[in-house]
Structures are given as C-alpha cells and as structure tokens.
PDB file of N, CA and C in Angstrom:
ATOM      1  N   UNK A   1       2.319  14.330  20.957  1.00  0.00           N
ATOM      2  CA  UNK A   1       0.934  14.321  20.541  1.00  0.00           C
ATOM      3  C   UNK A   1       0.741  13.251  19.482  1.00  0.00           C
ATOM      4  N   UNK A   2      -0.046  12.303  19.409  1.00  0.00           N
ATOM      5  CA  UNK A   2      -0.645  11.297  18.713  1.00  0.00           C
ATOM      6  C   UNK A   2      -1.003  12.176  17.373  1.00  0.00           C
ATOM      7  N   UNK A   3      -0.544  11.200  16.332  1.00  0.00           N
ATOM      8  CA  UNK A   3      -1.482  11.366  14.854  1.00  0.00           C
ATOM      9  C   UNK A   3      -2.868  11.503  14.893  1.00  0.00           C
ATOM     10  N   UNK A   4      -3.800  12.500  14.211  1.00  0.00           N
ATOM     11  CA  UNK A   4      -5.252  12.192  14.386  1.00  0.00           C
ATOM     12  C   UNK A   4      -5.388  11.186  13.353  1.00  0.00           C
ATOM     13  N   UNK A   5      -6.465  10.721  14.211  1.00  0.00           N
ATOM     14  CA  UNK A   5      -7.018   9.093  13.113  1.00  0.00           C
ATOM     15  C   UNK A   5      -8.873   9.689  12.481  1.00  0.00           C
ATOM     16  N   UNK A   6      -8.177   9.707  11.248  1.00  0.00           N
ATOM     17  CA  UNK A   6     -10.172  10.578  10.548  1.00  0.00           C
ATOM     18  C   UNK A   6     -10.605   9.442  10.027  1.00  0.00           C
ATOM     19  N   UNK A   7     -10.018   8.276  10.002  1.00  0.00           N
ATOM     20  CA  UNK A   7     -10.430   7.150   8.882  1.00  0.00           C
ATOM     21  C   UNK A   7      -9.901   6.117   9.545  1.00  0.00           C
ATOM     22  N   UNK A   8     -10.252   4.538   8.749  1.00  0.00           N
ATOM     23  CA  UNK A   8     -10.421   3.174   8.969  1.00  0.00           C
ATOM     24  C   UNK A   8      -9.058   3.403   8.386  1.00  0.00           C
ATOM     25  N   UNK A   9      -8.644   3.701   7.227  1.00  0.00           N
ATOM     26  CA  UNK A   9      -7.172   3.708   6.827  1.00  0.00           C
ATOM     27  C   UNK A   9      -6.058   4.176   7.455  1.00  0.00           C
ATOM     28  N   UNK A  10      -6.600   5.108   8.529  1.00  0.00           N
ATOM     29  CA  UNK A  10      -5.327   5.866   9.430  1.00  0.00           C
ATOM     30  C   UNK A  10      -5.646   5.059  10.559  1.00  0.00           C
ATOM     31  N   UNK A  11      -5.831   3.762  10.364  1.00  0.00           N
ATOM     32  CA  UNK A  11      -5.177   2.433  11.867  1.00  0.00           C
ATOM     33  C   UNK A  11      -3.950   2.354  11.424  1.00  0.00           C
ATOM     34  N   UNK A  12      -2.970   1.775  12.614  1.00  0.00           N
ATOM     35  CA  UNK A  12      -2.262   1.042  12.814  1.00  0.00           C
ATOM     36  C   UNK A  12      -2.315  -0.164  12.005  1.00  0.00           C
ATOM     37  N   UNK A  13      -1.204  -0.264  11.414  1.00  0.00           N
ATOM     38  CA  UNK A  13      -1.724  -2.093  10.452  1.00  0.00           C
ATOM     39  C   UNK A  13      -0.667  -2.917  11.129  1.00  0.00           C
ATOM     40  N   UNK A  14      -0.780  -4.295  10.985  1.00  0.00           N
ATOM     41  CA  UNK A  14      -0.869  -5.517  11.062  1.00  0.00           C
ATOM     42  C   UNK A  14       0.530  -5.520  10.554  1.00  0.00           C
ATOM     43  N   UNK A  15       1.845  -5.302  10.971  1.00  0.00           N
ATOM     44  CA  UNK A  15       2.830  -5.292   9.680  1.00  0.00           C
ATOM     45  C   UNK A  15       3.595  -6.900   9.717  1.00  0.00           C
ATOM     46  N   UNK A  16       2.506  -7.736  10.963  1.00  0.00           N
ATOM     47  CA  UNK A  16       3.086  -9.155  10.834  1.00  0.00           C
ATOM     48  C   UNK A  16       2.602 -10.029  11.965  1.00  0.00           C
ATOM     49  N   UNK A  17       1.992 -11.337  11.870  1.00  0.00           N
ATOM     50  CA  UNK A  17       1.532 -11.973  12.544  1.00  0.00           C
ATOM     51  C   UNK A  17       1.873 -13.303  12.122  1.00  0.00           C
ATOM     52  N   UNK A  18       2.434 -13.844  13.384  1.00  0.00           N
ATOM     53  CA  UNK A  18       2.887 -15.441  13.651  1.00  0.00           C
ATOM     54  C   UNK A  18       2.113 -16.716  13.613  1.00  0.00           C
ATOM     55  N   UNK A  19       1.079 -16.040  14.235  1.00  0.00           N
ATOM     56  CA  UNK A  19      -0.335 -17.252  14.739  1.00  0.00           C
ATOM     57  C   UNK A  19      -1.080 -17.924  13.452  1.00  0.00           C
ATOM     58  N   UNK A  20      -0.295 -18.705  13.126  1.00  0.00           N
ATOM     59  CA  UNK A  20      -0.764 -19.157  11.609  1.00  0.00           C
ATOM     60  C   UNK A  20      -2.060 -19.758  11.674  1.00  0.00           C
ATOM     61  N   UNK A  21      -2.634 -20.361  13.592  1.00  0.00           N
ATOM     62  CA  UNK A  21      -3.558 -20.803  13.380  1.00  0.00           C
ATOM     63  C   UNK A  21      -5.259 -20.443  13.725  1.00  0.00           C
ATOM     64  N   UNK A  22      -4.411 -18.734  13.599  1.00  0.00           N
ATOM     65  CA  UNK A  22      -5.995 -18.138  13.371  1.00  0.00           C
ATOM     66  C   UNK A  22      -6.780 -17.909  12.188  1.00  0.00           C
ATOM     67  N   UNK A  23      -8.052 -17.855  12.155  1.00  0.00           N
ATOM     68  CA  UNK A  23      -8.770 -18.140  11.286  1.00  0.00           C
ATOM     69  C   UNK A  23      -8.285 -16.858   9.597  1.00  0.00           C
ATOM     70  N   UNK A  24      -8.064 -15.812  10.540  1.00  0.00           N
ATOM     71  CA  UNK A  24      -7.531 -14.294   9.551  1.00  0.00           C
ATOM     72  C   UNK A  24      -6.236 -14.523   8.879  1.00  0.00           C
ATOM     73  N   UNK A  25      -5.398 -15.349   9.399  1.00  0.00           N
ATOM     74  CA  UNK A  25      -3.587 -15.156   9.225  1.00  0.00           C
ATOM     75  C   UNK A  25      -3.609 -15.922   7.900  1.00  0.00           C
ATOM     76  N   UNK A  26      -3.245 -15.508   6.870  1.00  0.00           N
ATOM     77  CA  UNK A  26      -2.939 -16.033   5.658  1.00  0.00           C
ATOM     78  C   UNK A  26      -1.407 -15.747   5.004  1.00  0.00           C
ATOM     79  N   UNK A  27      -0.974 -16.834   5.482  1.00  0.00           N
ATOM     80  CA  UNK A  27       0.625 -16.380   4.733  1.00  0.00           C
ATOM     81  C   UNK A  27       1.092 -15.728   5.779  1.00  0.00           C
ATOM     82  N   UNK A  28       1.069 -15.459   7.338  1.00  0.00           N
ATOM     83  CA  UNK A  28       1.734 -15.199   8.059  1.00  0.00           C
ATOM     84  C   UNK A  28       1.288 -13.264   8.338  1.00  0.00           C
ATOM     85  N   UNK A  29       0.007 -13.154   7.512  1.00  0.00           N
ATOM     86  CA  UNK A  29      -0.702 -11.781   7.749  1.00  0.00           C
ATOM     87  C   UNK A  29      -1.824 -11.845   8.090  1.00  0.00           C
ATOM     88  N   UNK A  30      -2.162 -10.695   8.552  1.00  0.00           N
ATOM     89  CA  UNK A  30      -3.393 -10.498   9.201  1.00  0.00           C
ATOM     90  C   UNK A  30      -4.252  -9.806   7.924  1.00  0.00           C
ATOM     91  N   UNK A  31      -5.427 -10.746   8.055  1.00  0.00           N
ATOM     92  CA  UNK A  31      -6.455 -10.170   7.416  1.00  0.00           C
ATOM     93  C   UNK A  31      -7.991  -9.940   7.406  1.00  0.00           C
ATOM     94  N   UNK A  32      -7.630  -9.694   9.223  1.00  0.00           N
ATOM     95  CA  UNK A  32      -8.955  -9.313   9.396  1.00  0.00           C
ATOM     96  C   UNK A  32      -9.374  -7.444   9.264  1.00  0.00           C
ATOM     97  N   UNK A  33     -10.659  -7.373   9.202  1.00  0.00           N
ATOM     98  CA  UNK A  33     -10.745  -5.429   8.597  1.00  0.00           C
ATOM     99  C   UNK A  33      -9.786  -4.887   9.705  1.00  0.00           C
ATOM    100  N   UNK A  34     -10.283  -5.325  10.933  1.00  0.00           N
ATOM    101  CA  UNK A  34      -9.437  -4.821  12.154  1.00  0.00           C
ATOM    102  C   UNK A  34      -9.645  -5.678  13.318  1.00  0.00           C
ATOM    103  N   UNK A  35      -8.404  -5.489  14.111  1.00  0.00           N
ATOM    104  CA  UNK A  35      -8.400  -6.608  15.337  1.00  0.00           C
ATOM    105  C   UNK A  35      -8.771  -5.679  16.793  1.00  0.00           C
ATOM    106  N   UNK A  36      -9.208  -6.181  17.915  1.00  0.00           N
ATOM    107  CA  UNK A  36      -9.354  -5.631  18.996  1.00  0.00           C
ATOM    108  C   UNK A  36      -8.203  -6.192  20.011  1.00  0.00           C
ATOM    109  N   UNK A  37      -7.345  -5.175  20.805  1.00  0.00           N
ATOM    110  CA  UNK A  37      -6.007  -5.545  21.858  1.00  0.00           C
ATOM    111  C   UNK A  37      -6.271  -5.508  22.991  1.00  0.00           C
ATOM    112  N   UNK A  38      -6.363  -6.780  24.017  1.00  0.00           N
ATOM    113  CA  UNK A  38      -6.277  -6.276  25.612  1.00  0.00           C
ATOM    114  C   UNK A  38      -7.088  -6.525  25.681  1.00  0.00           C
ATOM    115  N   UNK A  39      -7.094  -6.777  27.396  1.00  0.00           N
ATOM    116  CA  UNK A  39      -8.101  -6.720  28.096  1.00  0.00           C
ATOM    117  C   UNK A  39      -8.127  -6.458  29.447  1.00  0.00           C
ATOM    118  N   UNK A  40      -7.794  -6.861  30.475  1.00  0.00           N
ATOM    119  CA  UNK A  40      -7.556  -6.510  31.760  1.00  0.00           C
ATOM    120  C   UNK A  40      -6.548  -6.812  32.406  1.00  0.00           C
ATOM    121  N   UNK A  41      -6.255  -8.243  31.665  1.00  0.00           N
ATOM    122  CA  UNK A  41      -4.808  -8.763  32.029  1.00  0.00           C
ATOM    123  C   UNK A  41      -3.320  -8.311  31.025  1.00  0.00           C
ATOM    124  N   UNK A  42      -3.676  -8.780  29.748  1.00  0.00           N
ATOM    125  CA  UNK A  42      -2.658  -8.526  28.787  1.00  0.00           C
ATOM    126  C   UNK A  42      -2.729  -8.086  27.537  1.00  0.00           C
ATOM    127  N   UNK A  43      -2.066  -7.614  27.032  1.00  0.00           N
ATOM    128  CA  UNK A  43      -1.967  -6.943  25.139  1.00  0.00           C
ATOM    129  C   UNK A  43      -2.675  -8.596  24.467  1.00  0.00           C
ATOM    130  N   UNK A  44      -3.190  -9.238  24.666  1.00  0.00           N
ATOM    131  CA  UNK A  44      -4.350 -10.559  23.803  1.00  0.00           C
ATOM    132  C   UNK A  44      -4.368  -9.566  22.587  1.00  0.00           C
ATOM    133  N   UNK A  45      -4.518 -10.680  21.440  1.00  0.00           N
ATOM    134  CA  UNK A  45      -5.620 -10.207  20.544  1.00  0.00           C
ATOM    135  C   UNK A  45      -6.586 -10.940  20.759  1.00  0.00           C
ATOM    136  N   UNK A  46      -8.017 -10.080  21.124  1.00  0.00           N
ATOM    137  CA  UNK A  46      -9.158 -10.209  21.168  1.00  0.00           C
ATOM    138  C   UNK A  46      -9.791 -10.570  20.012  1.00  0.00           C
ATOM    139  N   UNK A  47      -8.922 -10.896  18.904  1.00  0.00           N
ATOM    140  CA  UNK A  47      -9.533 -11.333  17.385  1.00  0.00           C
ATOM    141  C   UNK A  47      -9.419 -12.710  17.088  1.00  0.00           C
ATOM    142  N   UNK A  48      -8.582 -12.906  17.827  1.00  0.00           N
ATOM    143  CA  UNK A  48      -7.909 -14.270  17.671  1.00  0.00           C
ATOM    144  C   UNK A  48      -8.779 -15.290  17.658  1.00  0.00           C
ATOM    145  N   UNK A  49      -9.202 -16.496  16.322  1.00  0.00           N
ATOM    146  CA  UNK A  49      -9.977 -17.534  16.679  1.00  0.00           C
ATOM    147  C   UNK A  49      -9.666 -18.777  15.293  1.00  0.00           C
ATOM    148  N   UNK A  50      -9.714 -19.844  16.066  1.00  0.00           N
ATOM    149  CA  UNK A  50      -9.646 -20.636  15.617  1.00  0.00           C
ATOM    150  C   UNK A  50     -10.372 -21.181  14.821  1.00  0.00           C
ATOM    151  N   UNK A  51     -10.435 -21.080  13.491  1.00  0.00           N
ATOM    152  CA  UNK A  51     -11.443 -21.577  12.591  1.00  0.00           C
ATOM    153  C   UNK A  51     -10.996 -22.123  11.376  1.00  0.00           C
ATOM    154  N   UNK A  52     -11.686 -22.347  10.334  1.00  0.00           N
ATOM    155  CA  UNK A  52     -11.318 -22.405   8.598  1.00  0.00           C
ATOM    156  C   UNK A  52     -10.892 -21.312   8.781  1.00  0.00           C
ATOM    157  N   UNK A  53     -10.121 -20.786   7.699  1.00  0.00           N
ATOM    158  CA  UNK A  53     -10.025 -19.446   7.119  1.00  0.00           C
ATOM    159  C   UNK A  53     -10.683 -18.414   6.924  1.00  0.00           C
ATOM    160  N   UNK A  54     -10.985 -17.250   7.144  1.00  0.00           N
ATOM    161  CA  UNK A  54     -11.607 -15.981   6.484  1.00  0.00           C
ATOM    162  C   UNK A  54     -10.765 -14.825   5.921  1.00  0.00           C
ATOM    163  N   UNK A  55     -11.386 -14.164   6.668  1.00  0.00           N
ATOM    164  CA  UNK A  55     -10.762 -12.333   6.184  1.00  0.00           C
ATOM    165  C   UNK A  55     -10.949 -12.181   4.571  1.00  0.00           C
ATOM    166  N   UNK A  56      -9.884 -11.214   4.514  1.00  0.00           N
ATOM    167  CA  UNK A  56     -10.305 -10.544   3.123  1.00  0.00           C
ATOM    168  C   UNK A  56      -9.001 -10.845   2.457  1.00  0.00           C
ATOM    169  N   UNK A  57      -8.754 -11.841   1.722  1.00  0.00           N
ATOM    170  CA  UNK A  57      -7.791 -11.953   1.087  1.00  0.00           C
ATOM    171  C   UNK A  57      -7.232 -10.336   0.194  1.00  0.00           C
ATOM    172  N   UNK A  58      -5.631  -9.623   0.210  1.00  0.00           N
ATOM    173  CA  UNK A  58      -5.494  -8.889  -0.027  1.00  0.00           C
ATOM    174  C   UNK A  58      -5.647  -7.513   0.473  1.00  0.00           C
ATOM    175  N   UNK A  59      -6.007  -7.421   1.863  1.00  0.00           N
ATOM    176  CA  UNK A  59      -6.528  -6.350   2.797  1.00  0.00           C
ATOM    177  C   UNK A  59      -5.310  -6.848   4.013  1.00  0.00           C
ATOM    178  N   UNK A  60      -4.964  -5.695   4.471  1.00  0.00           N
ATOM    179  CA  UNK A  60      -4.045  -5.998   6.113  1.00  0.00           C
ATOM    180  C   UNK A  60      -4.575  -5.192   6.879  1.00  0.00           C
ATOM    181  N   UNK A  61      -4.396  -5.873   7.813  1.00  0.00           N
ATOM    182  CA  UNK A  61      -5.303  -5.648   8.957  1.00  0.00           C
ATOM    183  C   UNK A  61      -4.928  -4.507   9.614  1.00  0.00           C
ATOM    184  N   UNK A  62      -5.975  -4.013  10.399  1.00  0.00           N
ATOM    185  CA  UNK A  62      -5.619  -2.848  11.165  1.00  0.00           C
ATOM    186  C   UNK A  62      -5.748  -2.999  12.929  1.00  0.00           C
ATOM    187  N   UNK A  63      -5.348  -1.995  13.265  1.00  0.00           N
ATOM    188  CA  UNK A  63      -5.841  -2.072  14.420  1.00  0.00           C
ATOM    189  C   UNK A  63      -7.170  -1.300  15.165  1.00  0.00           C
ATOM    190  N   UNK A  64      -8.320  -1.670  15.294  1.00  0.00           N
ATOM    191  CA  UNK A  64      -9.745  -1.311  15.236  1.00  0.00           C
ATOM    192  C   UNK A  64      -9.783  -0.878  16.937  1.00  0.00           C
ATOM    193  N   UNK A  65      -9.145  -0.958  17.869  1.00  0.00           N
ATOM    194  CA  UNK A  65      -9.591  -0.577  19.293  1.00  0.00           C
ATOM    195  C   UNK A  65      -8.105  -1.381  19.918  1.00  0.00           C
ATOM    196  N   UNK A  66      -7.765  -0.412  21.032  1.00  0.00           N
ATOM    197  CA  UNK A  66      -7.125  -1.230  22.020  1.00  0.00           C
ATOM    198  C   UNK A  66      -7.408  -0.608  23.401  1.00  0.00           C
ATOM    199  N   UNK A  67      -7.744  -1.490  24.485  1.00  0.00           N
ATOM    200  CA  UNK A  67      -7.608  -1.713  25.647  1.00  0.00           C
ATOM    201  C   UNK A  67      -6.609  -1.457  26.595  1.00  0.00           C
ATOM    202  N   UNK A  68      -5.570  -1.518  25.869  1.00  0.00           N
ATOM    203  CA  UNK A  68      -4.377  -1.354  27.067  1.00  0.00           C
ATOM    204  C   UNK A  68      -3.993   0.406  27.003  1.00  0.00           C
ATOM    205  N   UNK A  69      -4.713   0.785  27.708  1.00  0.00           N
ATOM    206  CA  UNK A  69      -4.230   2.042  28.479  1.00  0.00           C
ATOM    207  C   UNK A  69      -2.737   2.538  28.725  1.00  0.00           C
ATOM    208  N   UNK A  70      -2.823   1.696  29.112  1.00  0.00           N
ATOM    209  CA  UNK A  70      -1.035   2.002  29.821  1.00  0.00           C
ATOM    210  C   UNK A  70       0.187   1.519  28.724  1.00  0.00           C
ATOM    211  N   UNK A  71      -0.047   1.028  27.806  1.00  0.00           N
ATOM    212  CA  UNK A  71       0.911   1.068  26.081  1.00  0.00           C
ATOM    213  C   UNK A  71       0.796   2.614  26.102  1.00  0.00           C
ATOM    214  N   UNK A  72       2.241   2.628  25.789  1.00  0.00           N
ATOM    215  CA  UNK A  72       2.897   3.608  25.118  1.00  0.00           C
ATOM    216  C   UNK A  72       1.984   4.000  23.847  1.00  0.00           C
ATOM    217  N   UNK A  73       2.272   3.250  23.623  1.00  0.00           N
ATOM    218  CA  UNK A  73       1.359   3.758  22.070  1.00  0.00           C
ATOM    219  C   UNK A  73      -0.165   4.108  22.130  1.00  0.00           C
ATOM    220  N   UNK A  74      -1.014   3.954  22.852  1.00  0.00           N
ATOM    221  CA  UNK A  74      -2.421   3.704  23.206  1.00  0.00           C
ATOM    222  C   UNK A  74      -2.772   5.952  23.615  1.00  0.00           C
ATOM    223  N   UNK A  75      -3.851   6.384  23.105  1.00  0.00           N
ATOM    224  CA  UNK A  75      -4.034   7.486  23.287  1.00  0.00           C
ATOM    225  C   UNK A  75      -5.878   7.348  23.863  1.00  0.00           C
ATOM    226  N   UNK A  76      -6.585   7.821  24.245  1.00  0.00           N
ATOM    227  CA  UNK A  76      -8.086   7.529  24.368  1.00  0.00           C
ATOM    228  C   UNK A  76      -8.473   6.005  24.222  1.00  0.00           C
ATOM    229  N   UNK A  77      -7.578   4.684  24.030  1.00  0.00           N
ATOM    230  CA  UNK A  77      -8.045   3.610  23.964  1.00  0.00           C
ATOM    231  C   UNK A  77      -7.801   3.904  22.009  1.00  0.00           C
ATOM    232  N   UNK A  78      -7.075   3.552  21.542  1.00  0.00           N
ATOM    233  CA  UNK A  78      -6.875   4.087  20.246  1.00  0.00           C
ATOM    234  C   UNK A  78      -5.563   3.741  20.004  1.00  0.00           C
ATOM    235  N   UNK A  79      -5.184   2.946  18.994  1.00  0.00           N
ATOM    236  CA  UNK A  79      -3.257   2.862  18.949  1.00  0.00           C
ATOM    237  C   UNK A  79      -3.160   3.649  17.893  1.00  0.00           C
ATOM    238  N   UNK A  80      -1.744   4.346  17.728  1.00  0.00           N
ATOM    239  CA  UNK A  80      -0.780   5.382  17.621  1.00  0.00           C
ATOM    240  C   UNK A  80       0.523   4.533  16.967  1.00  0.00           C
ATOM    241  N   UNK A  81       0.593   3.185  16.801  1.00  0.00           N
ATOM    242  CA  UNK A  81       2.201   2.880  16.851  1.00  0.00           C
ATOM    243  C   UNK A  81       1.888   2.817  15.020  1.00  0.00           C
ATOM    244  N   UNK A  82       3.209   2.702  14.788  1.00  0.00           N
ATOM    245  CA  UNK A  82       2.968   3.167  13.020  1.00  0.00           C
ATOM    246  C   UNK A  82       2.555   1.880  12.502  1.00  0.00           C
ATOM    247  N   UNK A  83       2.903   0.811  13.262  1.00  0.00           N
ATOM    248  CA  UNK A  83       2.404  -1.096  12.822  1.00  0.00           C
ATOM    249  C   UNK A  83       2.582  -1.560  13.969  1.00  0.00           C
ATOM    250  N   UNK A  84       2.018  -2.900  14.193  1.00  0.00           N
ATOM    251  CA  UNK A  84       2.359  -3.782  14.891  1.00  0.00           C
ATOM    252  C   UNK A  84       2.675  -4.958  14.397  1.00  0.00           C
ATOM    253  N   UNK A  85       2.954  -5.912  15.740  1.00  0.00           N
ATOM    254  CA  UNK A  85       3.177  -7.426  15.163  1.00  0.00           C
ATOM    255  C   UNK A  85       2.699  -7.888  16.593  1.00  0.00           C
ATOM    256  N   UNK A  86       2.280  -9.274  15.714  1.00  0.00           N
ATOM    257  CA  UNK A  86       1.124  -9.854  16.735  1.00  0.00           C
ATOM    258  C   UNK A  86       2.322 -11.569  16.880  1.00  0.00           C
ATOM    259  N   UNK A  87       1.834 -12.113  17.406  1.00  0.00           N
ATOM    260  CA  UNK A  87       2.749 -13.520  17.958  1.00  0.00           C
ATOM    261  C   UNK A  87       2.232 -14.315  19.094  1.00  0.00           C
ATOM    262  N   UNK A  88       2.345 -15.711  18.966  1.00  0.00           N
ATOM    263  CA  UNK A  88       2.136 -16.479  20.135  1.00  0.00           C
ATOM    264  C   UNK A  88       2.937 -16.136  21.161  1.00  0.00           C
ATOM    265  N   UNK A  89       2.170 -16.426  22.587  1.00  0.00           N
ATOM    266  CA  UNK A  89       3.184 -16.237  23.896  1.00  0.00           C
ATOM    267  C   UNK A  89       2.089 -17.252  24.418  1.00  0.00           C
ATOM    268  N   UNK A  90       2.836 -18.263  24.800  1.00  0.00           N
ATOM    269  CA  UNK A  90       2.240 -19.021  25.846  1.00  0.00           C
ATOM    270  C   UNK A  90       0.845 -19.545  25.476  1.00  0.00           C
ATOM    271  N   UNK A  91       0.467 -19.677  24.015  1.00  0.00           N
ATOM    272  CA  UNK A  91      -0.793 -20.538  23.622  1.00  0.00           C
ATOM    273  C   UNK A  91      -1.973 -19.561  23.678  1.00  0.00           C
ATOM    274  N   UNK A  92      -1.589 -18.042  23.816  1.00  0.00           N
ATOM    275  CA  UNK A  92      -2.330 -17.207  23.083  1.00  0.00           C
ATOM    276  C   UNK A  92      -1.565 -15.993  22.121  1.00  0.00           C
ATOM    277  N   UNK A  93      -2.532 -15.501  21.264  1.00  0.00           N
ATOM    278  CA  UNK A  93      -1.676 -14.501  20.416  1.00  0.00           C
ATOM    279  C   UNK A  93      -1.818 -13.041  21.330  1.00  0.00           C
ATOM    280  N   UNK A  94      -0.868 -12.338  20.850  1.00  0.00           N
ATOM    281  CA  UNK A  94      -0.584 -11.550  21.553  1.00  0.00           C
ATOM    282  C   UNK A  94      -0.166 -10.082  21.148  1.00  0.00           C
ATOM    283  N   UNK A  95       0.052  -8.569  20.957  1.00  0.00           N
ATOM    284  CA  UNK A  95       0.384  -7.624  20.670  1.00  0.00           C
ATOM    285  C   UNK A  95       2.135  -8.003  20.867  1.00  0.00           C
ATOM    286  N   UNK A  96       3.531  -8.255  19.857  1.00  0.00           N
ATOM    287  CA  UNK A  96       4.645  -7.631  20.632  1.00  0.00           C
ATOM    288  C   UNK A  96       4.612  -6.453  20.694  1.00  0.00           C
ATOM    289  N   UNK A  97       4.246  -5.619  20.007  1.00  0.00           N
ATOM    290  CA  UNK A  97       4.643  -4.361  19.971  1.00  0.00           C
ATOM    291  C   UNK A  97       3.994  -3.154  21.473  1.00  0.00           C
ATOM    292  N   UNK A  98       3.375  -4.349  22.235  1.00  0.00           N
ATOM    293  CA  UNK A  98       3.072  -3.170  23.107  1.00  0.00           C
ATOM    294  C   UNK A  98       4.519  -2.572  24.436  1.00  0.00           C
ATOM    295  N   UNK A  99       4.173  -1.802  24.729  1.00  0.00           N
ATOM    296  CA  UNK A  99       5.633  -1.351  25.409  1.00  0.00           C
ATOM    297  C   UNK A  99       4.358  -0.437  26.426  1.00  0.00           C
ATOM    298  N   UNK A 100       4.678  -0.481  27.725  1.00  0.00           N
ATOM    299  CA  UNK A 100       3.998  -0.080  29.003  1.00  0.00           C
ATOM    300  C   UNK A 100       4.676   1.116  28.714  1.00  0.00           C
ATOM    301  N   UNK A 101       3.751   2.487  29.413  1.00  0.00           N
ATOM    302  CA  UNK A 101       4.853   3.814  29.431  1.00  0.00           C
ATOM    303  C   UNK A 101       5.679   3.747  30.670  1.00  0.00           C
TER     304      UNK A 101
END
C-alpha cells in the first residue's frame, strides 16, 4: 500500500538531476515547485525547458503528477518512490528512477 500524500510536501523530491540545461537545474538540482513524468511513450520530464534560469532558488523539487501507470512506483497517477533522479537519455531528460511493474 502506497504512503498517503495530504500535502505538496509529501511529493516525491528531486534527490538529483543531470540536465544542467534546463531552465530549473541549479547546481545539478531541481528547482522547480514540482515536475510532471510521462507521457505515452516514456518516463520524459514534462518540465523540462530550455531557458535562462528560474525556479526557486533553495526549494527541491517535487514530483507534482506522473503519467506512467505502469512504474512501479506510480499509484492513481501519483508517485510513491521516496526520491527520484532525473537525467539525459538520448537528448531528452528523463525519470531514472522509473522501474515498469
């Protein structure tokens, strides 16, 4: 049985991201409020964008929605894993941490 999630604080966080050249990644973290995972094809982050800089300096990111159903970790469209880590694959960023059940 999945953790219940009552709050923005009981996401999944960000415990590391590669993609230095998204607009959120500062210092190799995520700092957007929360990222969106998946889509029809693969664990994507759907947050991912190329810009100047933003986010919230001093905030790590969470995980705000995921898509992939079929992750292990994924309950109602909802992640469950205690962190993730996000990383390039092939010239997009990506969830590693997803694992198919």
């Amino acid at each position: 049985m999945a953790k219940p999630i009552n709050s923005c604080t009981d996401m999944s966080k960000i415990q590391a991201c590669d993609v230095t050249e998204c607009a959120y990644n500062i210092e190799r973290n995520c700092h957007a409020i929360a990222i969106t995972v998946g889509n029809t094809e693969a664990a994507r982050c759907d947050t991912f964008y190329r810009h100047k800089k933003g986010g919230v300096k001093g905030l790590t990111g969470g995980v705000g929605a995921c898509k992939m159903s079929d992750c292990k970790f994924n309950t109602d469209l909802e992640c469950y894993a205690d962190a993730i880590k996000v990383a390039t694959n092939g010239g997009e960023a990506v969830c590693k941490t997803f694992a198919r059940r």
